[in-house]
PDB file of N, CA and C in Angstrom:
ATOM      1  N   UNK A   1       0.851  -1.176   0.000  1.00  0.00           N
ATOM      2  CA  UNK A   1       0.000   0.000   0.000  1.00  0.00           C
ATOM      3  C   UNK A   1       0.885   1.223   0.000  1.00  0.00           C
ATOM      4  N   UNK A   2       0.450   2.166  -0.863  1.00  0.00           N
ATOM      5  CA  UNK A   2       1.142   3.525  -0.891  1.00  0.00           C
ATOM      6  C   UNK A   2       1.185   4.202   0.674  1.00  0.00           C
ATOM      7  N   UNK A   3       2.381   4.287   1.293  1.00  0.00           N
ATOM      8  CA  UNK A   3       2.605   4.828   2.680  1.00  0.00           C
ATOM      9  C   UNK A   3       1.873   6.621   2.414  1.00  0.00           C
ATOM     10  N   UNK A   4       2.265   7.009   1.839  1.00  0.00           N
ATOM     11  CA  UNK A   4       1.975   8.536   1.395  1.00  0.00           C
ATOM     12  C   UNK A   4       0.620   8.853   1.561  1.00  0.00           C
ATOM     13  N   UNK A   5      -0.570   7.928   1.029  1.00  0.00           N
ATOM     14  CA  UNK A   5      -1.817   8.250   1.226  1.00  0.00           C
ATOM     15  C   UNK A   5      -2.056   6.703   1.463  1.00  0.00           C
ATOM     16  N   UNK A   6      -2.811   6.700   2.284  1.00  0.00           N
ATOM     17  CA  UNK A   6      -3.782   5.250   2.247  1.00  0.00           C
ATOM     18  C   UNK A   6      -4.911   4.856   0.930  1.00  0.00           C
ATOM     19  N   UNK A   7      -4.980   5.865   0.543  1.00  0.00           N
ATOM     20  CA  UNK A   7      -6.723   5.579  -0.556  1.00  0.00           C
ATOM     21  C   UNK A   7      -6.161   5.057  -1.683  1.00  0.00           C
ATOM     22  N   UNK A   8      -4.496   4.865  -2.035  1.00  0.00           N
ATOM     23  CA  UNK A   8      -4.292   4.426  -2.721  1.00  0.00           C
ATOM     24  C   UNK A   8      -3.676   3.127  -2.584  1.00  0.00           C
ATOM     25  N   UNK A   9      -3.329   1.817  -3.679  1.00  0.00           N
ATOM     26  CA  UNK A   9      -2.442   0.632  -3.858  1.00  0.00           C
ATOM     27  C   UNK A   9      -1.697   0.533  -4.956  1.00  0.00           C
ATOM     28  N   UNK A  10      -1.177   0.195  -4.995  1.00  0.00           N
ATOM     29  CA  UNK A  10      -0.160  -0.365  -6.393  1.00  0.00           C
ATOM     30  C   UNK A  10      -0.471  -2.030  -6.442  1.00  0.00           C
ATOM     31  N   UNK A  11      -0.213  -2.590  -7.604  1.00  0.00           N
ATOM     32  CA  UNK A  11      -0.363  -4.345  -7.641  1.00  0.00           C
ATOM     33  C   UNK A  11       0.516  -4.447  -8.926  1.00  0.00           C
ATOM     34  N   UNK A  12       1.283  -5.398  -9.002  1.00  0.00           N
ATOM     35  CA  UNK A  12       1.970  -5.757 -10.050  1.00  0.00           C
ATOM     36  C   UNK A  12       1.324  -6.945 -10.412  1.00  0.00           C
ATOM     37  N   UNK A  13       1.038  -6.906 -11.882  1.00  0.00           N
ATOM     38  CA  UNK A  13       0.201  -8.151 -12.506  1.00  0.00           C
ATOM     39  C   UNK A  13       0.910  -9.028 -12.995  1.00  0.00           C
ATOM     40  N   UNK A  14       0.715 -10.095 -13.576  1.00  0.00           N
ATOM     41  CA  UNK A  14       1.583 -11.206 -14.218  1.00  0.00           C
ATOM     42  C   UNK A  14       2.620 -10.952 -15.009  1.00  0.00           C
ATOM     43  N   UNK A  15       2.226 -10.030 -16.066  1.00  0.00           N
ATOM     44  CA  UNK A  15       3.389  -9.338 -16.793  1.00  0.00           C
ATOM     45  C   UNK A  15       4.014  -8.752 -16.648  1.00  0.00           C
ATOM     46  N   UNK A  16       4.028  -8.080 -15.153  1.00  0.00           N
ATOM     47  CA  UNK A  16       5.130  -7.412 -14.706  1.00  0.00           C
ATOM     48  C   UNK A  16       4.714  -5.592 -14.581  1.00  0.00           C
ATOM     49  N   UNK A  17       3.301  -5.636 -14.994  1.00  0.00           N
ATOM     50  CA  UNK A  17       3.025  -4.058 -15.139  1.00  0.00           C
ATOM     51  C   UNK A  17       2.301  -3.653 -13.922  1.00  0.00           C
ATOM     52  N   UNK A  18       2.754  -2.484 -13.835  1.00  0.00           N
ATOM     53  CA  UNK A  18       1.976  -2.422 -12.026  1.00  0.00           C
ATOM     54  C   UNK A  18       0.696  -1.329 -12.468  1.00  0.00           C
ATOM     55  N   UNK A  19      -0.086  -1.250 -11.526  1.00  0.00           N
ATOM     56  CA  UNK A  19      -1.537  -0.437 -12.154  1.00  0.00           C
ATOM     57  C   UNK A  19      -1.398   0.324 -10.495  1.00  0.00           C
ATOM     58  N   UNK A  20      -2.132   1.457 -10.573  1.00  0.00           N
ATOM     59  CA  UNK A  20      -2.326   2.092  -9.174  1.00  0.00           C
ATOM     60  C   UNK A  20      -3.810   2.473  -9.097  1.00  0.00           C
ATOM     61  N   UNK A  21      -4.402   1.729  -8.023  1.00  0.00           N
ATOM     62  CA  UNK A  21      -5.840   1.556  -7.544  1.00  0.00           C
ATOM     63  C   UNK A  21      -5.812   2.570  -6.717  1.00  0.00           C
ATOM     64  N   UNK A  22      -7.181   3.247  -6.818  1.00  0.00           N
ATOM     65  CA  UNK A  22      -7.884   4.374  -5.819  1.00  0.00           C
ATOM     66  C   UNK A  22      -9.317   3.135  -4.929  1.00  0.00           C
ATOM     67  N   UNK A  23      -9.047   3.720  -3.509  1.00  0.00           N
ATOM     68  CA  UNK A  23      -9.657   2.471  -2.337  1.00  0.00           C
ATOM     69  C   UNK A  23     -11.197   3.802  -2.596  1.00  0.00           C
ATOM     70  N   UNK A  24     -11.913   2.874  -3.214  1.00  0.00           N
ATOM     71  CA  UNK A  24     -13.185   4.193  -3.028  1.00  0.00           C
ATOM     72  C   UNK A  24     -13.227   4.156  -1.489  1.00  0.00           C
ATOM     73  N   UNK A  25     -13.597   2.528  -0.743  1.00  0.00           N
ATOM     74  CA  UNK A  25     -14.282   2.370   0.497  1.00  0.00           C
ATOM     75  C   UNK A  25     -13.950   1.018   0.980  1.00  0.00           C
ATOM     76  N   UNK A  26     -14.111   0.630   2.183  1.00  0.00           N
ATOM     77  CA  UNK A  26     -13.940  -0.513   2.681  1.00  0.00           C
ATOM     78  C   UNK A  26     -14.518  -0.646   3.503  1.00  0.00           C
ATOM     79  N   UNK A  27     -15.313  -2.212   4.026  1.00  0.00           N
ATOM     80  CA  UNK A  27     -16.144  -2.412   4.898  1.00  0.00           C
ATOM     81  C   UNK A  27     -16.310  -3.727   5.979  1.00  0.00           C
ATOM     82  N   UNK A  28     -16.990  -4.057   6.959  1.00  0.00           N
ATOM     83  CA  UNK A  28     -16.606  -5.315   7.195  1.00  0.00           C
ATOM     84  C   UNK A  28     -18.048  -5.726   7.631  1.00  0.00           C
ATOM     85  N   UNK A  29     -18.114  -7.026   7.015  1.00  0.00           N
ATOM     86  CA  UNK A  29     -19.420  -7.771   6.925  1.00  0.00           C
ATOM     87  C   UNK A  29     -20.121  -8.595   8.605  1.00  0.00           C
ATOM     88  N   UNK A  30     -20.565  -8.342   9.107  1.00  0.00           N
ATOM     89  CA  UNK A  30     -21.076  -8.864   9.932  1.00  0.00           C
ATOM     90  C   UNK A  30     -21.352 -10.578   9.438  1.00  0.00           C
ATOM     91  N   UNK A  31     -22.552 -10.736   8.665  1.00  0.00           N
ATOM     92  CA  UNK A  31     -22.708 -11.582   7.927  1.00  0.00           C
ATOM     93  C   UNK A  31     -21.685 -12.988   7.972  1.00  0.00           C
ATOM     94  N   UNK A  32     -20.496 -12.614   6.520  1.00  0.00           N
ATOM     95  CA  UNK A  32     -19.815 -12.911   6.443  1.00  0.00           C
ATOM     96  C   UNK A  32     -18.399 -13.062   7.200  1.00  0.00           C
ATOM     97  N   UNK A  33     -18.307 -12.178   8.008  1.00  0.00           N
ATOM     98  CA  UNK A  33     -17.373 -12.467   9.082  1.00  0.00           C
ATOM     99  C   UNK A  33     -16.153 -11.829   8.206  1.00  0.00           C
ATOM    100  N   UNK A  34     -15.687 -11.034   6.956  1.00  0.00           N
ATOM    101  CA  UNK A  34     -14.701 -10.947   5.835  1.00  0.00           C
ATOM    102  C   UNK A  34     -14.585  -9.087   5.918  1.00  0.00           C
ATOM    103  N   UNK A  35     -13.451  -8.865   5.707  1.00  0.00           N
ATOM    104  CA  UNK A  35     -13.392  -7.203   5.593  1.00  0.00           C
ATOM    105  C   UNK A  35     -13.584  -7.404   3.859  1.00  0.00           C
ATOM    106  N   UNK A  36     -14.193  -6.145   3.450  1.00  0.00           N
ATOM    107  CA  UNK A  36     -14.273  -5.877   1.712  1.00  0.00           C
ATOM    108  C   UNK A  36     -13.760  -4.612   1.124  1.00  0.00           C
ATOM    109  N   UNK A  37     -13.363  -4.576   0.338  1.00  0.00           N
ATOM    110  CA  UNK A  37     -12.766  -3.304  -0.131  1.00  0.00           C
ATOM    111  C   UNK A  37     -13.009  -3.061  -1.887  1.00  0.00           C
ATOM    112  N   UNK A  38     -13.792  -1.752  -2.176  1.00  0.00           N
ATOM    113  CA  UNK A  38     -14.008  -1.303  -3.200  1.00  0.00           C
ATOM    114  C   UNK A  38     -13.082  -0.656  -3.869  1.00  0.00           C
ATOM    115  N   UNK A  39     -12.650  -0.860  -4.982  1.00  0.00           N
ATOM    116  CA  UNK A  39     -11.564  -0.021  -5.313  1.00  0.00           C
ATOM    117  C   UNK A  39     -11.541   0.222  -7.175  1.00  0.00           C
ATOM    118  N   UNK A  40     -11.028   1.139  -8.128  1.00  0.00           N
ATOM    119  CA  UNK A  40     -11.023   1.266  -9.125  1.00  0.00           C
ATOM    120  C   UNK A  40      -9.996   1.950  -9.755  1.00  0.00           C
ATOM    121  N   UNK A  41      -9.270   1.954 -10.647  1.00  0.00           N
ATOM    122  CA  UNK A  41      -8.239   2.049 -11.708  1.00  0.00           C
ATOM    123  C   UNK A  41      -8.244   3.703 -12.488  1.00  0.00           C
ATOM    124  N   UNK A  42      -9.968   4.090 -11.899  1.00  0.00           N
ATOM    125  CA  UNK A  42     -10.087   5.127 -12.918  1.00  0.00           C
ATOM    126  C   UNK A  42     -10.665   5.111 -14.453  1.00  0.00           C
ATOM    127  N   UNK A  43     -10.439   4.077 -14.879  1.00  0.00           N
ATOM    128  CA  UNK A  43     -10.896   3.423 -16.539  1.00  0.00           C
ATOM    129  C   UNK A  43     -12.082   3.227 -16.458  1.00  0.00           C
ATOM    130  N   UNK A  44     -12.894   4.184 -17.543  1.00  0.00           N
ATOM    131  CA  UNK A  44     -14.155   4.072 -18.074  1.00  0.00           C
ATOM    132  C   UNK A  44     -14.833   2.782 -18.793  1.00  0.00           C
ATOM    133  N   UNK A  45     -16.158   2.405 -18.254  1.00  0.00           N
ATOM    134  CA  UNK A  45     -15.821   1.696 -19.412  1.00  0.00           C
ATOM    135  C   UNK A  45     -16.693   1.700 -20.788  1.00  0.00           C
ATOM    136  N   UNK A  46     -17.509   1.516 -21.788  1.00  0.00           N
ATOM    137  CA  UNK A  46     -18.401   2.303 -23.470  1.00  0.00           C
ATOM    138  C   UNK A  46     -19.072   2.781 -22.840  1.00  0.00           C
ATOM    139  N   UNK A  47     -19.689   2.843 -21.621  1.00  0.00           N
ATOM    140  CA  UNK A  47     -21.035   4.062 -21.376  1.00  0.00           C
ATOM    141  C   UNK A  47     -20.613   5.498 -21.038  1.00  0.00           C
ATOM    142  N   UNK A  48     -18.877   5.173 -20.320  1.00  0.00           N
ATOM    143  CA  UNK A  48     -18.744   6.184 -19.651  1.00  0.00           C
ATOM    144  C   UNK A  48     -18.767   6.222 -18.047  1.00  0.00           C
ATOM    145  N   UNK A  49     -19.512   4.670 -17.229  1.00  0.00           N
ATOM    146  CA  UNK A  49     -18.871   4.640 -16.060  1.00  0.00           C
ATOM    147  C   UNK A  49     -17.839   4.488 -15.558  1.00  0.00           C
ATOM    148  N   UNK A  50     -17.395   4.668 -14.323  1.00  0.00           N
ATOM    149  CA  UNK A  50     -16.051   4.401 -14.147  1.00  0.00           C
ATOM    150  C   UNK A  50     -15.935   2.557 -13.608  1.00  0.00           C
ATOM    151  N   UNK A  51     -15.105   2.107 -13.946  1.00  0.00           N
ATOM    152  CA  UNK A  51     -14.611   0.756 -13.300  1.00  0.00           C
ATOM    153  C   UNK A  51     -14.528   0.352 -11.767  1.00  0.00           C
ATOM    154  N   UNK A  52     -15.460  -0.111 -11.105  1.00  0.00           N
ATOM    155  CA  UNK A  52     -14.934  -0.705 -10.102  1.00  0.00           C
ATOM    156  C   UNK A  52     -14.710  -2.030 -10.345  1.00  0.00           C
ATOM    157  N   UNK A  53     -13.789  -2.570  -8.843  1.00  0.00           N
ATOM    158  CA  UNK A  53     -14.004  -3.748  -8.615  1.00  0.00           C
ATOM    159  C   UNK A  53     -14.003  -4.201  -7.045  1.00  0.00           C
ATOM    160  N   UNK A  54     -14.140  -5.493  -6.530  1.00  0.00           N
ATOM    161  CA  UNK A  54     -14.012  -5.328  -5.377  1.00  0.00           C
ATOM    162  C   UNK A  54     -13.638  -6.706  -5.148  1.00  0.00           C
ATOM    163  N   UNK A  55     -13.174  -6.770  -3.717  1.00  0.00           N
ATOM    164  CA  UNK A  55     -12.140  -8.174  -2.744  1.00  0.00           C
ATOM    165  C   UNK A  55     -12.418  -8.341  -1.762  1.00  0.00           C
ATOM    166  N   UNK A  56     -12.161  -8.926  -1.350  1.00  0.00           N
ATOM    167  CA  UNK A  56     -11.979  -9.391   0.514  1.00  0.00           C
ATOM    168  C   UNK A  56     -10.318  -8.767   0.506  1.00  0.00           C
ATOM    169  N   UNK A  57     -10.392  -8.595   1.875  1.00  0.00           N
ATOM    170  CA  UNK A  57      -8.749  -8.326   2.264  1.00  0.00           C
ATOM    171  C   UNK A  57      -8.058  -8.398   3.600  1.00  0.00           C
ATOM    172  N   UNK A  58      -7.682  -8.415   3.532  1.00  0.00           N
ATOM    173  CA  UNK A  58      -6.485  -8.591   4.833  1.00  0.00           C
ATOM    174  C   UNK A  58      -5.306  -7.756   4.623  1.00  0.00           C
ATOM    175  N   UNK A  59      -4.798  -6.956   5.759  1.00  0.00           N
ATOM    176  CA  UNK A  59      -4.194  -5.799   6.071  1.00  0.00           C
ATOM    177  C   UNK A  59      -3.198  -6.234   6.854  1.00  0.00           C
ATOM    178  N   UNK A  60      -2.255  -6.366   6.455  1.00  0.00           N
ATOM    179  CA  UNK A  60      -0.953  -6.638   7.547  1.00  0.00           C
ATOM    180  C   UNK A  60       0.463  -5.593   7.720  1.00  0.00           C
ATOM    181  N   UNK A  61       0.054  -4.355   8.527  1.00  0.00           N
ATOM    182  CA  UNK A  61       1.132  -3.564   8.512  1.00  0.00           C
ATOM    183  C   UNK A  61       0.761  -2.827   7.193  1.00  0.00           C
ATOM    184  N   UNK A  62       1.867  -2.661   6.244  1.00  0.00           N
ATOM    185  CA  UNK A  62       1.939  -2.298   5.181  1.00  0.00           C
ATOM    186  C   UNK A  62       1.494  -3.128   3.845  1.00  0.00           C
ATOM    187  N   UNK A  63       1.341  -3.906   4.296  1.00  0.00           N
ATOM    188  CA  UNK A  63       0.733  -5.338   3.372  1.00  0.00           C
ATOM    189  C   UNK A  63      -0.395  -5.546   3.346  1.00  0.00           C
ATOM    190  N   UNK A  64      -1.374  -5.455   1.755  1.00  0.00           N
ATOM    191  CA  UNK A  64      -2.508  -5.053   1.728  1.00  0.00           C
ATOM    192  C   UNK A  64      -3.033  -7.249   0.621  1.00  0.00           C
ATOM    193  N   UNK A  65      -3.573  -8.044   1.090  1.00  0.00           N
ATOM    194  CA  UNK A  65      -3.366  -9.298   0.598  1.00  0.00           C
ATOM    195  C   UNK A  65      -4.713  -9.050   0.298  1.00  0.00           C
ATOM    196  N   UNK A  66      -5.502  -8.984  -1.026  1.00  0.00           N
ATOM    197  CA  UNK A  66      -6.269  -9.311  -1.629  1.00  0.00           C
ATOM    198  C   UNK A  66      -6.903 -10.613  -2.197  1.00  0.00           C
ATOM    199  N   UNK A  67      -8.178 -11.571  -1.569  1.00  0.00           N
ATOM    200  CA  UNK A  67      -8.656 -12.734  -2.185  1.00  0.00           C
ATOM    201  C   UNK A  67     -10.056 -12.376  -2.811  1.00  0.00           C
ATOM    202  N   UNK A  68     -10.312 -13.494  -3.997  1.00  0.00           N
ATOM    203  CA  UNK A  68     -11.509 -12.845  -4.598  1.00  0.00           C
ATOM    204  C   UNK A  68     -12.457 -13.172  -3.753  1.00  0.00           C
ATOM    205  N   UNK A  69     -13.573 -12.972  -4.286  1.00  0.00           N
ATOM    206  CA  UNK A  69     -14.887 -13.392  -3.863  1.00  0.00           C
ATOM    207  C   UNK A  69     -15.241 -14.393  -4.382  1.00  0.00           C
ATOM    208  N   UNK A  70     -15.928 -15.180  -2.960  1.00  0.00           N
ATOM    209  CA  UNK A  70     -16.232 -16.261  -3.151  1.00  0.00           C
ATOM    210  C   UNK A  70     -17.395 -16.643  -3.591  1.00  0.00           C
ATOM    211  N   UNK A  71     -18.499 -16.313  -3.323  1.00  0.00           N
ATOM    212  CA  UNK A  71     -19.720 -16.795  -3.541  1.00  0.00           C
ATOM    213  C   UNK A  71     -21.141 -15.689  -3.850  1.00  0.00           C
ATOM    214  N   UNK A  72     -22.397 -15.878  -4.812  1.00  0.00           N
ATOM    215  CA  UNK A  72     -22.830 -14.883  -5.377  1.00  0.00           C
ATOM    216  C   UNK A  72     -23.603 -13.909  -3.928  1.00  0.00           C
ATOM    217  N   UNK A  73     -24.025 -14.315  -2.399  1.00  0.00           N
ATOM    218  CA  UNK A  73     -23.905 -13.826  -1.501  1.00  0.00           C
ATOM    219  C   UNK A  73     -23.482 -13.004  -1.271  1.00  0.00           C
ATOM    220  N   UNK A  74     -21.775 -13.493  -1.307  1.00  0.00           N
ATOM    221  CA  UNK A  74     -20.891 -11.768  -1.144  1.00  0.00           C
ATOM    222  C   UNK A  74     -21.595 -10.536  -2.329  1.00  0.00           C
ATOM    223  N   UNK A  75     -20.963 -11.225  -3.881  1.00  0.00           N
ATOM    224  CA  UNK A  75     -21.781 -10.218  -4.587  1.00  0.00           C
ATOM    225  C   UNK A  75     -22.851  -9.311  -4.677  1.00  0.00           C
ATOM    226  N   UNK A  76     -23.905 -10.376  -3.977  1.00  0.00           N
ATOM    227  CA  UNK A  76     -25.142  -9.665  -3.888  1.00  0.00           C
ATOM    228  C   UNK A  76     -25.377  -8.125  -2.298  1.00  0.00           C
ATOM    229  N   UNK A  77     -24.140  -8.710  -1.275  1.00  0.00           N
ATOM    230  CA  UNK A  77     -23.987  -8.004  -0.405  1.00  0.00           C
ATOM    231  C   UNK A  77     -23.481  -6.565  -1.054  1.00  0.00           C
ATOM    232  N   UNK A  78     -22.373  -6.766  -1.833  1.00  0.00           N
ATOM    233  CA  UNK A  78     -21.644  -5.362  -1.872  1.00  0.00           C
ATOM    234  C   UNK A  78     -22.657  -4.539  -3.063  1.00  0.00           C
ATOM    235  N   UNK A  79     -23.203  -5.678  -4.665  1.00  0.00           N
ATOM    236  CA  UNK A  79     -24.190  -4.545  -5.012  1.00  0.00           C
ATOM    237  C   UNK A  79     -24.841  -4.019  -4.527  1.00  0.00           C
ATOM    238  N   UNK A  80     -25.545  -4.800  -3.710  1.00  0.00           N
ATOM    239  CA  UNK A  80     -27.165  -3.983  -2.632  1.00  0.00           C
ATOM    240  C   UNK A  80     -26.299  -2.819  -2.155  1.00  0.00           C
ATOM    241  N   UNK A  81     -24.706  -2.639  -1.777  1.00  0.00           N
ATOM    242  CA  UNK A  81     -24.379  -1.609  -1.089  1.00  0.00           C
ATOM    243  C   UNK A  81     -23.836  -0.324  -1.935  1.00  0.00           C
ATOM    244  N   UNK A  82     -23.167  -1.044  -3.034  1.00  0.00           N
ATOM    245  CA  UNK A  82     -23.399  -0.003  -4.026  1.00  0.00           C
ATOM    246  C   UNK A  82     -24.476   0.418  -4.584  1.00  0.00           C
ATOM    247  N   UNK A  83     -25.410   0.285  -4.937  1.00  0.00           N
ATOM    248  CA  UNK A  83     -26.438   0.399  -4.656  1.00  0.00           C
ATOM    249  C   UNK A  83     -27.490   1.418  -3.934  1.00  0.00           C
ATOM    250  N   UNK A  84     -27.022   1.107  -3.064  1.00  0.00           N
ATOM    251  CA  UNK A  84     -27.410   2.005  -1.962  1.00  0.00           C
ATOM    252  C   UNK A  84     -26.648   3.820  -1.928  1.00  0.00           C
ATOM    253  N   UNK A  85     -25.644   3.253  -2.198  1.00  0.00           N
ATOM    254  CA  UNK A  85     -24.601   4.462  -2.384  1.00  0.00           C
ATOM    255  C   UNK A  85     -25.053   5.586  -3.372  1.00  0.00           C
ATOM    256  N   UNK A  86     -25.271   4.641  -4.269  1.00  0.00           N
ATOM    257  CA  UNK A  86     -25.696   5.437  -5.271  1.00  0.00           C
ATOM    258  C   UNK A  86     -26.779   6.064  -5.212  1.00  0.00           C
ATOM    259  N   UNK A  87     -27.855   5.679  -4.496  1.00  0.00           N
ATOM    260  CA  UNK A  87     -29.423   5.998  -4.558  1.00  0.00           C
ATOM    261  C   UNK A  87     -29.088   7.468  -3.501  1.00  0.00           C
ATOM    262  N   UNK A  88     -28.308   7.666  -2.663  1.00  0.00           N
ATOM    263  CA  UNK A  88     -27.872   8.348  -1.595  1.00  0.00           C
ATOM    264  C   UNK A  88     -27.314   9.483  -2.023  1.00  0.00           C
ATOM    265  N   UNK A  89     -26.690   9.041  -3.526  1.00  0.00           N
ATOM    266  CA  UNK A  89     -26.144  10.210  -4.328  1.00  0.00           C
ATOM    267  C   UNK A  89     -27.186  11.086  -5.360  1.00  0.00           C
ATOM    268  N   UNK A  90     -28.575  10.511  -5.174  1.00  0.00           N
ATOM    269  CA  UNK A  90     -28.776  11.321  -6.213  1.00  0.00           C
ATOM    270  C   UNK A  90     -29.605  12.148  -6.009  1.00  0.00           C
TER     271      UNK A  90
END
């Protein structure tokens, strides 16, 4: 994780190219018992929204360990919350 600001990450991908993620938000599920974290690249995508995506995570110090999501549950947890976000925005 970028020491300088928290809202940001860096990740180096298979090929060796690193991308730098903006943390919209992060949350932790009662439910699921899992911390989650929303995050996006900035990249539009044909309509013109911006890209998210989102993980489970674990935070160790400076060490930010990202696993996907497991099951359509989680999914359905974080849309309903985006979701929500959005309805809040308008």
């Amino acid at each position: 994780m970028n020491e300088e600001n928290n809202r940001y990450f860096t990740v180096t991908d298979k090929s060796g190219k690193t991308i730098e993620y903006e943390i919209l938000f992060t949350f932790d599920s009662d439910e699921t018992k899992k911390s989650y974290i929303v995050f996006t690249d900035n990249t539009k995508d044909e309509t013109g929204s911006i890209i998210t995506y989102a993980a489970t995570y674990n935070k160790d110090g400076h060490t930010l360990e990202l696993k996907d999501i497991e099951s359509s549950e989680e999914w359905n947890l974080i849309e309903n919350l985006l979701a929500s976000i959005e309805d809040a925005d308008e």
